[in-house]
C-alpha atoms as a PDB file:
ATOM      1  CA  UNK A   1      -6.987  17.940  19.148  1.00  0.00           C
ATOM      2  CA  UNK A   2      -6.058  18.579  15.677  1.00  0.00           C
ATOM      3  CA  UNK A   3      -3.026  21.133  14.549  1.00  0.00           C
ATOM      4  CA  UNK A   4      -4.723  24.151  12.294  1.00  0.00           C
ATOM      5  CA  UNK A   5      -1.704  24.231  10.454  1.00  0.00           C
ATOM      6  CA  UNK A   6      -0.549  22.211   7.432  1.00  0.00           C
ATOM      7  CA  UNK A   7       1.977  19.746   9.116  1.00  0.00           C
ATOM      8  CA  UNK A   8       4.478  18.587   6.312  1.00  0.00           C
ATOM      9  CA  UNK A   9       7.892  17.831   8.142  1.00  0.00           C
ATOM     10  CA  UNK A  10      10.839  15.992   7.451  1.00  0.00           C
ATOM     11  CA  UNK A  11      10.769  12.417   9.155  1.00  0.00           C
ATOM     12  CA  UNK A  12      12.973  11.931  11.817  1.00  0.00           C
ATOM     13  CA  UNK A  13      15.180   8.974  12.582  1.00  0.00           C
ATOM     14  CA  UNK A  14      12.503   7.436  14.882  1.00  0.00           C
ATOM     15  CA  UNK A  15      10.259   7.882  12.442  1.00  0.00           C
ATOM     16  CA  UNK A  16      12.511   6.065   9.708  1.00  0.00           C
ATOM     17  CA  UNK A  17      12.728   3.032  11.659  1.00  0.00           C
ATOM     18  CA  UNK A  18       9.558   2.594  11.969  1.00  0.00           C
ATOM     19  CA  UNK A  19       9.172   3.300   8.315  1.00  0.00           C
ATOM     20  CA  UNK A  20      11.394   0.693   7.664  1.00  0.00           C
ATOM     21  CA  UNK A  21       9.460  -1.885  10.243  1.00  0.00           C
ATOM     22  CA  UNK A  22       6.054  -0.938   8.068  1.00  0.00           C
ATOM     23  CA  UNK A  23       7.519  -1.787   4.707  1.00  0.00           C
ATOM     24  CA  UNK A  24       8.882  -4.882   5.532  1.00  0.00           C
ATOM     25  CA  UNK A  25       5.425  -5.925   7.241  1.00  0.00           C
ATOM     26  CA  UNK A  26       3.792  -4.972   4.159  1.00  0.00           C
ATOM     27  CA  UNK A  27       6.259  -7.035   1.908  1.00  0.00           C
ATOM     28  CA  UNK A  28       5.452 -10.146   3.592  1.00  0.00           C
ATOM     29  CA  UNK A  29       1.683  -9.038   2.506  1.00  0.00           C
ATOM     30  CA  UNK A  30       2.253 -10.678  -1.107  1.00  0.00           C
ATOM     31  CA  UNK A  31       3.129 -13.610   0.617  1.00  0.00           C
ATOM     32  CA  UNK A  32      -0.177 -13.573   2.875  1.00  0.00           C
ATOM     33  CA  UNK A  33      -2.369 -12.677  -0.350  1.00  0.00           C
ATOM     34  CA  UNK A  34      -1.067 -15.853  -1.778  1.00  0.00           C
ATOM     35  CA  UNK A  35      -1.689 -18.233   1.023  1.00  0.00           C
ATOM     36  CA  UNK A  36      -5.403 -16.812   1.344  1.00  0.00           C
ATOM     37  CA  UNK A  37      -5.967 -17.124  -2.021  1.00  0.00           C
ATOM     38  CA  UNK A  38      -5.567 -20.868  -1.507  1.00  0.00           C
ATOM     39  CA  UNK A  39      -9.087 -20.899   0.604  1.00  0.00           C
ATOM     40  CA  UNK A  40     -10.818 -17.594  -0.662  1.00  0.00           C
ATOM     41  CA  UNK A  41     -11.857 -15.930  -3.598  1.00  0.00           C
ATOM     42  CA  UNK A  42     -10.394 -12.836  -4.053  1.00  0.00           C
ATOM     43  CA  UNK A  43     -13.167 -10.091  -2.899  1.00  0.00           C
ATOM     44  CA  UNK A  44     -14.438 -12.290  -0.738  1.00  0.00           C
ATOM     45  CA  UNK A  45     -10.966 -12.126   0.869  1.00  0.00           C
ATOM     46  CA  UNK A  46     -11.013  -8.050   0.909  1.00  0.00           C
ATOM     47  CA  UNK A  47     -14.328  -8.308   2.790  1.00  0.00           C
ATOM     48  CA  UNK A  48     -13.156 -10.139   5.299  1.00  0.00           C
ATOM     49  CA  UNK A  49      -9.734  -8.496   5.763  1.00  0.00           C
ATOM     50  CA  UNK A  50     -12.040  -5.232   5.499  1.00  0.00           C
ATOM     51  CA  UNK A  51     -13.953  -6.516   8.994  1.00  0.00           C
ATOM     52  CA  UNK A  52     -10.691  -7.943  10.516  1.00  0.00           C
ATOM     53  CA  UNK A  53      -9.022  -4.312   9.873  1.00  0.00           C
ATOM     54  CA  UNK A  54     -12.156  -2.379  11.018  1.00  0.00           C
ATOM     55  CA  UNK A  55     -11.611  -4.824  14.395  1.00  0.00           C
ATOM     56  CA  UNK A  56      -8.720  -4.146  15.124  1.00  0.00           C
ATOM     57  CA  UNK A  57      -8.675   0.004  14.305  1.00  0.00           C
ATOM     58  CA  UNK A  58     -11.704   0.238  16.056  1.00  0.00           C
ATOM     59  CA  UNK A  59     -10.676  -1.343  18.850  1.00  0.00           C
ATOM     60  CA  UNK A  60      -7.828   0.447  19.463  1.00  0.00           C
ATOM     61  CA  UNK A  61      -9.831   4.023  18.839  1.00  0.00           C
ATOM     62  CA  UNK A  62     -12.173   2.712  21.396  1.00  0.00           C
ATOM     63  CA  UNK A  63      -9.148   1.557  23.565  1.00  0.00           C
ATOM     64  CA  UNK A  64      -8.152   5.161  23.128  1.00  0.00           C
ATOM     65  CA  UNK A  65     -11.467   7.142  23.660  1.00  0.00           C
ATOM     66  CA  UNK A  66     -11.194   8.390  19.900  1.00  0.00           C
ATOM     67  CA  UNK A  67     -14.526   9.940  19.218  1.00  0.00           C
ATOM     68  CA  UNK A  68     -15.570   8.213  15.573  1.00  0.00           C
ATOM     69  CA  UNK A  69     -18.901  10.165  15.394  1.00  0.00           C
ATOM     70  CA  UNK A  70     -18.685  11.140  11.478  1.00  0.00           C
ATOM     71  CA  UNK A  71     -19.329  14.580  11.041  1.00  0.00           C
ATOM     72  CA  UNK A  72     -21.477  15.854   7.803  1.00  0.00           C
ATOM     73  CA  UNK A  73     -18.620  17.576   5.926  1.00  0.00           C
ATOM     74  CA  UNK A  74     -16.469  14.131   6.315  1.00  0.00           C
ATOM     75  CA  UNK A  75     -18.523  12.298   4.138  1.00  0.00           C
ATOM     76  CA  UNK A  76     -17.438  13.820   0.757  1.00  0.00           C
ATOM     77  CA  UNK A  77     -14.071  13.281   1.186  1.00  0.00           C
ATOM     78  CA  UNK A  78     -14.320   9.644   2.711  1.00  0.00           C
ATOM     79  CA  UNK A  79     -16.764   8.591  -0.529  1.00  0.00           C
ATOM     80  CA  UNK A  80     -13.646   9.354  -2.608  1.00  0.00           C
ATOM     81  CA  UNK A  81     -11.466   7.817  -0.458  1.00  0.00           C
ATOM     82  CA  UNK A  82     -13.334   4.806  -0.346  1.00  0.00           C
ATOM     83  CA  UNK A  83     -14.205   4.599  -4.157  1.00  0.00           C
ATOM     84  CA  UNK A  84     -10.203   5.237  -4.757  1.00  0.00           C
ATOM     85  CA  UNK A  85      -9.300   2.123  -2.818  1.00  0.00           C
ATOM     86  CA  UNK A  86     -12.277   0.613  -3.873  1.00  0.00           C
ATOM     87  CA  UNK A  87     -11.031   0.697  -8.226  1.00  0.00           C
ATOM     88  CA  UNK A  88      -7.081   0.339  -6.873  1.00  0.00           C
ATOM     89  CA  UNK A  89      -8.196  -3.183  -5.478  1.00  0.00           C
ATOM     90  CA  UNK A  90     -10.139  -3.985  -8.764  1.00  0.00           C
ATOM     91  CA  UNK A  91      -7.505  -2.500 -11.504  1.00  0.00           C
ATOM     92  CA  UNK A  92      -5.000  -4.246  -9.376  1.00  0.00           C
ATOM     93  CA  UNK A  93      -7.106  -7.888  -9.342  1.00  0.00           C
ATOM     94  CA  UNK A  94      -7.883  -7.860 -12.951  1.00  0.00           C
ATOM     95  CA  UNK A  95      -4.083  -6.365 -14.195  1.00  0.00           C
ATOM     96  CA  UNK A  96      -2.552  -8.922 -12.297  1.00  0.00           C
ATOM     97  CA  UNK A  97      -4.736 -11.629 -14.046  1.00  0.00           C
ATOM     98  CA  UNK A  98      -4.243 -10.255 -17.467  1.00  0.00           C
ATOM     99  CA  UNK A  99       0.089 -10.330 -16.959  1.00  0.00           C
ATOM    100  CA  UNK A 100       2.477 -12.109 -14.900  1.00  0.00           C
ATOM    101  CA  UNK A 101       2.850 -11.956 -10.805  1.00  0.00           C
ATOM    102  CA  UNK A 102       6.571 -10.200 -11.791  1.00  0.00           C
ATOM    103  CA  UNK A 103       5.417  -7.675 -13.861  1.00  0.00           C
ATOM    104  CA  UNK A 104       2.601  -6.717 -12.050  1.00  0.00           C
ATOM    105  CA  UNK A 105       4.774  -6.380  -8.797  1.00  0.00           C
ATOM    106  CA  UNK A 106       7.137  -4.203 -10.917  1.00  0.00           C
ATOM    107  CA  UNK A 107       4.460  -1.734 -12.490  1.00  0.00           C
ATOM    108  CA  UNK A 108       2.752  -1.157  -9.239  1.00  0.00           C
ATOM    109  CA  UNK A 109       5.972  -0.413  -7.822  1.00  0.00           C
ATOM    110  CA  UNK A 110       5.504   3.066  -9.515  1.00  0.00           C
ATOM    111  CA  UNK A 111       2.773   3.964  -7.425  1.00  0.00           C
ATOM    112  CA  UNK A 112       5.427   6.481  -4.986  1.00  0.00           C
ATOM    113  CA  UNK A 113       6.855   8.223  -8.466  1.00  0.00           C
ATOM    114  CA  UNK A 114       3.058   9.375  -8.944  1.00  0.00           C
ATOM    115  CA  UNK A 115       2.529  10.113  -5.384  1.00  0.00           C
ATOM    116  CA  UNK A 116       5.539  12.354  -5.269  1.00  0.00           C
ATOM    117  CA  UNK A 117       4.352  14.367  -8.795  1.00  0.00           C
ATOM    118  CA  UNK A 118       0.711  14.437  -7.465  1.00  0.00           C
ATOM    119  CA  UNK A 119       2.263  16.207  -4.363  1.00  0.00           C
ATOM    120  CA  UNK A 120       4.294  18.378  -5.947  1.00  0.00           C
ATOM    121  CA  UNK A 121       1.601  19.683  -7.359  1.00  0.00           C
ATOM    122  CA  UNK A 122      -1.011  19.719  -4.966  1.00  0.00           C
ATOM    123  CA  UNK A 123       1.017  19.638  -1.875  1.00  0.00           C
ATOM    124  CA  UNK A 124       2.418  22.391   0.285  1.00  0.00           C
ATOM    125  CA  UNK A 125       6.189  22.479   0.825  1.00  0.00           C
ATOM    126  CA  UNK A 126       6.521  19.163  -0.938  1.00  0.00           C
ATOM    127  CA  UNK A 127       8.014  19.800  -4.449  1.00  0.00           C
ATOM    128  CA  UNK A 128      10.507  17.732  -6.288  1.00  0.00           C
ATOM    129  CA  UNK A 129      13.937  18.769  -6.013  1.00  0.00           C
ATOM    130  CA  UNK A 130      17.176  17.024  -8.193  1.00  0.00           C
ATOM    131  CA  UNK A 131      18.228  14.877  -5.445  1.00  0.00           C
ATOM    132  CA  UNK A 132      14.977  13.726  -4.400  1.00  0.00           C
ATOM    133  CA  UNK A 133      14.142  12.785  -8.347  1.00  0.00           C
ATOM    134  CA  UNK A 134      17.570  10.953  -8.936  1.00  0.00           C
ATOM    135  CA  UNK A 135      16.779   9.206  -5.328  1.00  0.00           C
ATOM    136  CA  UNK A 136      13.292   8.083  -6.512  1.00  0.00           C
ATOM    137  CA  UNK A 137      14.795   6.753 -10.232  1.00  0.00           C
ATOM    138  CA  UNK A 138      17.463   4.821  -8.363  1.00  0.00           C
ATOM    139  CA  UNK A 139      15.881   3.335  -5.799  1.00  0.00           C
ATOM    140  CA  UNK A 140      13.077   2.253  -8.760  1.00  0.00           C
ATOM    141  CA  UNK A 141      15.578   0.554 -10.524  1.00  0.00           C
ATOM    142  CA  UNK A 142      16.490  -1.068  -7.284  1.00  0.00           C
ATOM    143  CA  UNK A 143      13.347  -2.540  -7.728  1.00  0.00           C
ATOM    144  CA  UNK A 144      13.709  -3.560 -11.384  1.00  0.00           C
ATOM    145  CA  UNK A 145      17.395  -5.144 -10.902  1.00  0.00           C
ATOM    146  CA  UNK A 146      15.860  -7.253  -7.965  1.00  0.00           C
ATOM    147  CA  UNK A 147      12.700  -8.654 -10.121  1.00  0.00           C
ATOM    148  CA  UNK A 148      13.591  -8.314 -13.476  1.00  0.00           C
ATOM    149  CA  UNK A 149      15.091 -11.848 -13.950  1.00  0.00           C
ATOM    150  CA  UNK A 150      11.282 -13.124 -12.916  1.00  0.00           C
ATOM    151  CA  UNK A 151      10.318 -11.153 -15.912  1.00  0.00           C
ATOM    152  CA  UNK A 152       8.837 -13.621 -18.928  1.00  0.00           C
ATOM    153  CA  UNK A 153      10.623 -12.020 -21.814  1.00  0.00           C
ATOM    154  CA  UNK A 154       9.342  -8.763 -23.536  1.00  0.00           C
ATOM    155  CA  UNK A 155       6.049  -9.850 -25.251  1.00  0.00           C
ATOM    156  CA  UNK A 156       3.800  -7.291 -25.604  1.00  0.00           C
ATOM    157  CA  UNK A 157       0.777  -9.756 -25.041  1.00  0.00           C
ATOM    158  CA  UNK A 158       0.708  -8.605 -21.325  1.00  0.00           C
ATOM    159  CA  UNK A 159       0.268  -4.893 -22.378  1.00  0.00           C
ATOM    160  CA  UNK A 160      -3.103  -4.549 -21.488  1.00  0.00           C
ATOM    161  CA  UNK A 161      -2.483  -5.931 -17.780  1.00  0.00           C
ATOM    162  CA  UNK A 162       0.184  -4.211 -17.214  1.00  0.00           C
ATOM    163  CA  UNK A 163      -0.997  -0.524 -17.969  1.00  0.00           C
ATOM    164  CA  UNK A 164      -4.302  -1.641 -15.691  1.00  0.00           C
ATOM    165  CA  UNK A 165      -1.765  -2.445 -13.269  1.00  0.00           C
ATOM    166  CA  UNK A 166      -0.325   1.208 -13.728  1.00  0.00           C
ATOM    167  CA  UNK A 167      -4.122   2.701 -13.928  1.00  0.00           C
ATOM    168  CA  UNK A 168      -3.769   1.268 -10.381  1.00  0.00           C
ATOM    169  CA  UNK A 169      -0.788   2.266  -9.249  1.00  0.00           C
ATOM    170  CA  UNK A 170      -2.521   5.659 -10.072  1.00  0.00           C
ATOM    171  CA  UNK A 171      -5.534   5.446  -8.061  1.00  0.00           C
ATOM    172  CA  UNK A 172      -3.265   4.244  -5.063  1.00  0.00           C
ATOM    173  CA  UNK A 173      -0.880   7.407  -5.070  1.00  0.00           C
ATOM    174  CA  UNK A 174      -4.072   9.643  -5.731  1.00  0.00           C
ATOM    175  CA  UNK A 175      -5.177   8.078  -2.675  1.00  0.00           C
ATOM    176  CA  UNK A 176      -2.084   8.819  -0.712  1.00  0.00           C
ATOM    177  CA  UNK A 177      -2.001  12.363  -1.749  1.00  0.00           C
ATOM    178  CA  UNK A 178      -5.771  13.066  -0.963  1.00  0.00           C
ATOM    179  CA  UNK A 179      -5.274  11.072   2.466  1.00  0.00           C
ATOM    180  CA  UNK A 180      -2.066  13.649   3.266  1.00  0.00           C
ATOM    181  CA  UNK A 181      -4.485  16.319   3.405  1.00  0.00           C
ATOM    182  CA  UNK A 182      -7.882  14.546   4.556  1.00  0.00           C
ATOM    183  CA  UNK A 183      -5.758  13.643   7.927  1.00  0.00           C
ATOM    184  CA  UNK A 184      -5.224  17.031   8.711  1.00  0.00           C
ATOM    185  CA  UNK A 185      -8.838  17.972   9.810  1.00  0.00           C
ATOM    186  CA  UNK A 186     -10.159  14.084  10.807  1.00  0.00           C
ATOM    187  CA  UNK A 187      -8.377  12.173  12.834  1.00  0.00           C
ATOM    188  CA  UNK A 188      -6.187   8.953  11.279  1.00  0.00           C
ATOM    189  CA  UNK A 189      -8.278   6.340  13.648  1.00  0.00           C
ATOM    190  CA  UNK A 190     -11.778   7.939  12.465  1.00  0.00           C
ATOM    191  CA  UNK A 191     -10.809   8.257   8.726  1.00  0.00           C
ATOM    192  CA  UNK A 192      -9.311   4.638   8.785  1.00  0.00           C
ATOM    193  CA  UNK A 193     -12.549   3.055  10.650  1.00  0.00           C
ATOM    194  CA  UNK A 194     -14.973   5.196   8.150  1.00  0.00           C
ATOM    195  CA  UNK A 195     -12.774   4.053   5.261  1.00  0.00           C
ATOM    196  CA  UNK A 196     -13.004   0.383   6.423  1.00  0.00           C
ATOM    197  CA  UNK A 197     -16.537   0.402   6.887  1.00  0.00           C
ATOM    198  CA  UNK A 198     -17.307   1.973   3.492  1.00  0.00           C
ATOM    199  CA  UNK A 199     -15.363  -0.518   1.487  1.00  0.00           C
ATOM    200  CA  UNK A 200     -16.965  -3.557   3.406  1.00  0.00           C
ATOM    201  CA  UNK A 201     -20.566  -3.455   1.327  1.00  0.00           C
ATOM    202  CA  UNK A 202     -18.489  -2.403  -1.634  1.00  0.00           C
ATOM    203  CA  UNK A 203     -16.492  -5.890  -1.555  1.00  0.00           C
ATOM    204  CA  UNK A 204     -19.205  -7.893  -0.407  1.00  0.00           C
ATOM    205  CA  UNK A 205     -21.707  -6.792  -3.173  1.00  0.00           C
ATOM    206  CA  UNK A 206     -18.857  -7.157  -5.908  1.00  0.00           C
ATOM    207  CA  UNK A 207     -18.176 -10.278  -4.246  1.00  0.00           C
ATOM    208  CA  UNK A 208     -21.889 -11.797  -4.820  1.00  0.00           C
ATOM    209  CA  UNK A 209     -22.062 -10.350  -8.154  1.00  0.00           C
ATOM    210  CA  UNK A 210     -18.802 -11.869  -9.983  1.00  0.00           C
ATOM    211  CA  UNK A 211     -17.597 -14.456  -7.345  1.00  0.00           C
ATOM    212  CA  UNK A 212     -21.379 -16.329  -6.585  1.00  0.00           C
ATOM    213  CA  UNK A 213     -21.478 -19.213  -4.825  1.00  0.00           C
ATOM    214  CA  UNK A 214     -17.889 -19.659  -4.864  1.00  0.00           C
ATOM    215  CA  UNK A 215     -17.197 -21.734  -2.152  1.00  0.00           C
ATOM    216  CA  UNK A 216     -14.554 -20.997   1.181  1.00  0.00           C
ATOM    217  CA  UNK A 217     -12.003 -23.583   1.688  1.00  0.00           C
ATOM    218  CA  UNK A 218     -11.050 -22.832   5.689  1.00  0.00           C
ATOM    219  CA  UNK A 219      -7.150 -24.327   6.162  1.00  0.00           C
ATOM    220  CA  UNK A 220      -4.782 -23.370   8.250  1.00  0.00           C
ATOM    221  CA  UNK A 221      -2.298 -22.157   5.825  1.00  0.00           C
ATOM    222  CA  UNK A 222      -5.473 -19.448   4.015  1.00  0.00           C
ATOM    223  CA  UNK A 223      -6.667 -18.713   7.611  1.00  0.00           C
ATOM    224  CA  UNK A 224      -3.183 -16.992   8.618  1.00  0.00           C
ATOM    225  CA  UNK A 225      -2.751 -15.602   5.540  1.00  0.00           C
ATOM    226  CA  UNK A 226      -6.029 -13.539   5.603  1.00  0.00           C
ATOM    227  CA  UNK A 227      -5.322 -12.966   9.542  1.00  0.00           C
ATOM    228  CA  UNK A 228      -1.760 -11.299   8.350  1.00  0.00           C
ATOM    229  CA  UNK A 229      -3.646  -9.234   5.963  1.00  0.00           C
ATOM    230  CA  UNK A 230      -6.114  -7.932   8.020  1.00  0.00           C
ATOM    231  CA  UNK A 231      -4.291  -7.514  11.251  1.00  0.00           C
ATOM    232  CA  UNK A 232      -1.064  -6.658  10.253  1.00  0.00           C
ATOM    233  CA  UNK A 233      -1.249  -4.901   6.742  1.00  0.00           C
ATOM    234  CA  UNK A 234      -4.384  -3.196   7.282  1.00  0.00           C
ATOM    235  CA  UNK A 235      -4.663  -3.346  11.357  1.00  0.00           C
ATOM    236  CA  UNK A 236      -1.438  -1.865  11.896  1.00  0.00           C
ATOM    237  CA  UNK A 237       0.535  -1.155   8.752  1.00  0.00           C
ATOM    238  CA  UNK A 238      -2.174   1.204   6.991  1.00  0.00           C
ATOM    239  CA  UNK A 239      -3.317   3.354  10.439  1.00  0.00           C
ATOM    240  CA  UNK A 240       0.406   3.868  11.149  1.00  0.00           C
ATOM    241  CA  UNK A 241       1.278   5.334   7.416  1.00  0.00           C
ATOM    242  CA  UNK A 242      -2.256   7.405   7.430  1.00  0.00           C
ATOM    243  CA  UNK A 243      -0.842   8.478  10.929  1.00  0.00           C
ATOM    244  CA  UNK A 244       2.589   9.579   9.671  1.00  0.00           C
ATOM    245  CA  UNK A 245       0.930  11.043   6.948  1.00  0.00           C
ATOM    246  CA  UNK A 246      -0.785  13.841   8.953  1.00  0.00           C
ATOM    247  CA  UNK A 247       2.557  15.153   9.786  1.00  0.00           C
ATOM    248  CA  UNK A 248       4.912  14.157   7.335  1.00  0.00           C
ATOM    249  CA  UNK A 249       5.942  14.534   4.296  1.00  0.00           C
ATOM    250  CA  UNK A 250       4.395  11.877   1.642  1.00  0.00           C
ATOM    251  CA  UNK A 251       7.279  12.160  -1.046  1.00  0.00           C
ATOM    252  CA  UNK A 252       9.624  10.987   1.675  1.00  0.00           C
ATOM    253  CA  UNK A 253       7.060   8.490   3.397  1.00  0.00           C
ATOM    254  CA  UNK A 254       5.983   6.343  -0.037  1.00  0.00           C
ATOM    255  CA  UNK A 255       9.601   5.925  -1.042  1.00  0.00           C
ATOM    256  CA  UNK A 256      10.190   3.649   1.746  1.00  0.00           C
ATOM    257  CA  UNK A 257       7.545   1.438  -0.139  1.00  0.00           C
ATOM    258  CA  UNK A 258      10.460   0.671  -3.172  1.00  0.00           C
ATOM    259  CA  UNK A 259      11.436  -2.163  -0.659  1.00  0.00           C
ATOM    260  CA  UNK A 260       8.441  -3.703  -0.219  1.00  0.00           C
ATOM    261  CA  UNK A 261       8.990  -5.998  -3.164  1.00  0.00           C
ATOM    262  CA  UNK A 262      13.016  -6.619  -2.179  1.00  0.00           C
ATOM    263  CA  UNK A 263      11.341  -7.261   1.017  1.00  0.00           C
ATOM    264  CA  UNK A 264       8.359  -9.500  -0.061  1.00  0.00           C
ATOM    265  CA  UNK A 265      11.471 -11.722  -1.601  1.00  0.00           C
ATOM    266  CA  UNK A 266      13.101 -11.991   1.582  1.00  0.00           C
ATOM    267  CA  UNK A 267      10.023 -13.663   3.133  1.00  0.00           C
ATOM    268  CA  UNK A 268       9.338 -15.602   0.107  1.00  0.00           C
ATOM    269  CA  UNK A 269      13.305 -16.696   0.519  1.00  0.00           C
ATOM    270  CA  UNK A 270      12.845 -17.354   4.264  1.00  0.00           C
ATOM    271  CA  UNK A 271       9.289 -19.367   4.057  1.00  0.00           C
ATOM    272  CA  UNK A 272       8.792 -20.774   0.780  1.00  0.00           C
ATOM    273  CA  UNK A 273      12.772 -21.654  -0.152  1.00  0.00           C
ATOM    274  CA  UNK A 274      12.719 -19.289  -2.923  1.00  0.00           C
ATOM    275  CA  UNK A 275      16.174 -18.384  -4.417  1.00  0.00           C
ATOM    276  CA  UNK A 276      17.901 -15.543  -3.308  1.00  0.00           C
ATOM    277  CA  UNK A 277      20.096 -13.857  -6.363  1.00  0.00           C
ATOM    278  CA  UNK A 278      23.121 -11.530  -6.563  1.00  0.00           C
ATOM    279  CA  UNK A 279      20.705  -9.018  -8.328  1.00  0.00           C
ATOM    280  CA  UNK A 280      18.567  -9.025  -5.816  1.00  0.00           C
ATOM    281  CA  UNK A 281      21.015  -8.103  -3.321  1.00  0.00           C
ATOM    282  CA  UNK A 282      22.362  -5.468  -6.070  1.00  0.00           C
ATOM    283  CA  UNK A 283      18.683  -4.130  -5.961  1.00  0.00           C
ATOM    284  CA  UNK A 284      18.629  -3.723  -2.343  1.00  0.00           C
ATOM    285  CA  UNK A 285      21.531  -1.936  -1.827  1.00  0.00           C
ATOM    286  CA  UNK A 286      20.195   0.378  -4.559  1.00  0.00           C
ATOM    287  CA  UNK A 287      16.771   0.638  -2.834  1.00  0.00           C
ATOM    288  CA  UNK A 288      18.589   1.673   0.303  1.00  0.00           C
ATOM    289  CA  UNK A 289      20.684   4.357  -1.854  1.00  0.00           C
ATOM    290  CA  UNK A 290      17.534   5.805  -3.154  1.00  0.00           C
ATOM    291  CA  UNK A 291      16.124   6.370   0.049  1.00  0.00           C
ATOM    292  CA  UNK A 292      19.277   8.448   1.521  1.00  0.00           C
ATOM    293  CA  UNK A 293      18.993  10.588  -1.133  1.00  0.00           C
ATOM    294  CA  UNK A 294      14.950  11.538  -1.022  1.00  0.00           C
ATOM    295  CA  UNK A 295      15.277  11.849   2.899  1.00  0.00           C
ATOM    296  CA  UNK A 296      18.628  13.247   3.050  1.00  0.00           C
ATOM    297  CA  UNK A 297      18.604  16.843   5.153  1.00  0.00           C
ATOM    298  CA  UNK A 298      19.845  20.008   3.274  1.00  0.00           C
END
């Protein structure tokens, strides 16, 4: 059964931990895009970690004897959520072509700053307070100490990619605050299957109009990647944030996802040999500051 009420708590230590477990799964999820790019064109790719996803949520709702009968006044809300995630994928694609892997990473990173202002507006019990703004600007330059020496100088002929990159960021936090109060009336399994299976024709049509023919090259090294994406990210990672979601509070959730990136660097450190900098420690540590301060108690 679902609560009536608005749920919009603080997160507890438990649920910190597992906050932190989430984020880090979903930093290695750079990492996995980039080995399945090596056998699959990119929508092609989100189709098929669309069906892996829908696998493994609806497995687990059917596991669970989660009823995912969608109900008439559902459908509104899961068309927008659907076409949301839908342009995030496709402003995020085509920004990250148009400007450089660093950059990109660092402009998307703002995606929690517009979650928290969308829910301070729309949100119940969720506005921004001085400590939770001076957490969220140091924990985002974190970010920017860690990746900034990736950064290829200041020219401007990367503008265009990166504000797409922002445009997405955008769509992603709208999605995030629309999801905090979709989850209160339909259940996180039901909303994540419907979402799944809505996006599936979407990538596979987009797929056959500007990918073609384009040809799948099956290796080992592709095949785990997309497995990672779709089991992990999307299997697990996404239904336990749109699970948190329905009970607490999003400005405190998405700020977790400032160490994604740090975290995304670790793996790349630990499986590819990448170097790992004083700054980027620097950044972590001011990550980790950031955080306190949005979820510290009054």
């Amino acid at each position: 059964m679902l609560e009536k009420e608005f749920r919009n708590e603080d997160p507890s230590g438990k649920t910190v931990a597992l906050m932190l477990l989430v984020v880090s799964l979903m930093g290695g999820g750079a990492l996995a895009v980039k080995l399945g790019l090596q056998g699959f064109p990119p929508l092609k790719m989100a189709f098929l970690r669309c069906i892996l996803g829908l696998v493994v949520v609806g497995g687990l709702g059917f596991y669970f004897g989660m009823s995912m009968r969608l109900r008439f006044e559902e459908v509104p809300r899961l068309l927008i959520l659907a076409a949301l995630h839908t342009l995030h994928i496709i402003t995020l694609n085509v920004g990250t072509q148009l400007t450089t892997a660093s950059r990109a990473t660092i402009f998307f990173t703002l995606y929690p700053l517009f979650t928290v202002l969308f829910g301070h507006f729309w949100i119940p019990n969720d506005r921004l307070s001085a400590t939770k703004t001076v957490g969220i600007c140091i924990a985002f330059s974190g970010v920017l100490l860690a990746l900034i020496p990736n950064l290829q100088g200041l020219s401007t002929g990367y503008l265009i990619g990166d504000l797409i990159v922002i445009l997405s960021a955008c769509f992603l936090a709208l999605r995030i605050t629309l999801t905090k109060g979709f989850v209160q009336e339909i259940h996180p399994y039901r909303l994540l299957v419907w979402l799944l299976v809505l996006n599936i024709p979407c990538f596979y049509i987009l797929s056959l109009i500007f990918e073609g023919n384009t040809p799948i090259k099956w290796t080992l090294q592709s095949s785990i990647g997309l497995l990672y994406q779709g089991w992990i990210v999307t299997g697990f990672c996404f239904l336990v944030l749109i699970s948190l979601l329905r009970k607490y509070k999003s400005s405190k959730l998405v700020v977790f996802s400032f160490l994604m990136p740090v975290s995304g660097v670790l793996f790349s450190y630990l499986f590819l040999g990448d170097e790992m900098t004083p700054s980027i420690l620097m950044g972590t540590g001011l990550v980790a500051a950031g955080i306190y301060l949005v979820n510290a108690q009054r």
